[in-house]
C-alpha atoms as a PDB file:
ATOM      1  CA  UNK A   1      28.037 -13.194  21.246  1.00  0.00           C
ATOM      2  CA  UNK A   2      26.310 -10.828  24.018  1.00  0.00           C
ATOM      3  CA  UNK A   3      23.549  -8.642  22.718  1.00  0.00           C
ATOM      4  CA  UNK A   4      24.753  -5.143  23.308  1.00  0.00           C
ATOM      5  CA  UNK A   5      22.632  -1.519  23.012  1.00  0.00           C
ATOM      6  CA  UNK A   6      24.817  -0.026  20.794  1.00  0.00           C
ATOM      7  CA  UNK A   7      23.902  -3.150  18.396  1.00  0.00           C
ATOM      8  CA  UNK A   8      20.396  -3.186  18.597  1.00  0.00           C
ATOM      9  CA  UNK A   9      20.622   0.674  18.134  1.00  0.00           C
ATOM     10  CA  UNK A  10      22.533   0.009  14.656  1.00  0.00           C
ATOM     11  CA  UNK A  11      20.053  -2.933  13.620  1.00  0.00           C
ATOM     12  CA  UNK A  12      17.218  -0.442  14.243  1.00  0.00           C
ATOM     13  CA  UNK A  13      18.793   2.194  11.917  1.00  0.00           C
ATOM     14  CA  UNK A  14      19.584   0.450   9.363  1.00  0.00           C
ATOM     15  CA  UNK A  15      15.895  -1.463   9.396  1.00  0.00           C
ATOM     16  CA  UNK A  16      14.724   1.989   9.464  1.00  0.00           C
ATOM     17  CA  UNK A  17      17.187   2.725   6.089  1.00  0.00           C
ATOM     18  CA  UNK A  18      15.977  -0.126   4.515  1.00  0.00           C
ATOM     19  CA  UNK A  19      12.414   0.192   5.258  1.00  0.00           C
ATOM     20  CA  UNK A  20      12.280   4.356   4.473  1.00  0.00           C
ATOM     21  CA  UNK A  21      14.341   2.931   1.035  1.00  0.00           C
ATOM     22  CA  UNK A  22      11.796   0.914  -0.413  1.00  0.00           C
ATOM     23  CA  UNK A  23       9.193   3.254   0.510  1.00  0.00           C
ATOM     24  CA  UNK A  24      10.808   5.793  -1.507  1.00  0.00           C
ATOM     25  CA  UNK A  25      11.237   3.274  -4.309  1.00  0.00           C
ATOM     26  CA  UNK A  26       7.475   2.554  -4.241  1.00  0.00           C
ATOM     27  CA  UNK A  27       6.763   6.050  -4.187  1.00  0.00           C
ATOM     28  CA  UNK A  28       9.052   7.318  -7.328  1.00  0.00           C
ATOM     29  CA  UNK A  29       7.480   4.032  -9.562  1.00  0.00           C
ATOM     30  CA  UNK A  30       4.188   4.566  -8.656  1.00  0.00           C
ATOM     31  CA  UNK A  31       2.055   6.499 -11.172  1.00  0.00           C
ATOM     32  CA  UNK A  32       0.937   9.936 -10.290  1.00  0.00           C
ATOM     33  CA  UNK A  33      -2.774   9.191 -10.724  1.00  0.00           C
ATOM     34  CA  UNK A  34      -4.548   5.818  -9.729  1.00  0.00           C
ATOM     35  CA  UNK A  35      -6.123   4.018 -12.310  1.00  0.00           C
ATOM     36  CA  UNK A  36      -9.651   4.795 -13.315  1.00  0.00           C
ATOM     37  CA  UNK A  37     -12.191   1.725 -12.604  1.00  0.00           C
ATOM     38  CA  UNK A  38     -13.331   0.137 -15.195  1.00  0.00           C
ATOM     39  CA  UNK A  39     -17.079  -1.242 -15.433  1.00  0.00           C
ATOM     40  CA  UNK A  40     -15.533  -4.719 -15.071  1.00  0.00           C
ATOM     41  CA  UNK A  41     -13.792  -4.522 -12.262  1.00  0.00           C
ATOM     42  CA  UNK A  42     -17.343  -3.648 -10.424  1.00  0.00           C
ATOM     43  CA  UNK A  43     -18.286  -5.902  -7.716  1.00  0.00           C
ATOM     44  CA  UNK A  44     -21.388  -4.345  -6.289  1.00  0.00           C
ATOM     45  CA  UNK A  45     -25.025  -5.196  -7.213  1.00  0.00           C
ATOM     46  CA  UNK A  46     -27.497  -2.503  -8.874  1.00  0.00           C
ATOM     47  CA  UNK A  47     -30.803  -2.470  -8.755  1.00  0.00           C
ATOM     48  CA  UNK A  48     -32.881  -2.173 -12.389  1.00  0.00           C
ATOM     49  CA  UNK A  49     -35.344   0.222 -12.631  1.00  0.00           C
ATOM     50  CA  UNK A  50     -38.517  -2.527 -11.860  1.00  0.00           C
ATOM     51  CA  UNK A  51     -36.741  -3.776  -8.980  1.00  0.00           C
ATOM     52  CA  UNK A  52     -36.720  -0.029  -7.604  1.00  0.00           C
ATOM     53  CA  UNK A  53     -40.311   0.431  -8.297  1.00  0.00           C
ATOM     54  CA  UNK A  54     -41.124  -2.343  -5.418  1.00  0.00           C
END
């Protein structure tokens, strides 16, 4: 079957449905605030107070 404009057209809406759909689903289940990082889930390296005196 020939590829036609009016068919591409329609495939681009409705990606565009589907796509602005699950954005809005993301958006209503995600919590209001982000998570507050706990010491744990630090990856960076500190320096102790003697290694600061150098």
């Amino acid at each position: 079957m020939p590829d036609t404009k009016s068919g591409r057209e329609r495939k681009g809406r409705n990606k565009r449905r589907q796509l602005e759909s699950r954005l809005n689903r993301r958006e209503l289940t995600a919590a209001d605030e982000p998570p507050e990082p706990s010491l744990d889930e630090v990856e960076s390296e500190y320096l102790d107070e003697d290694e600061l005196d150098r």
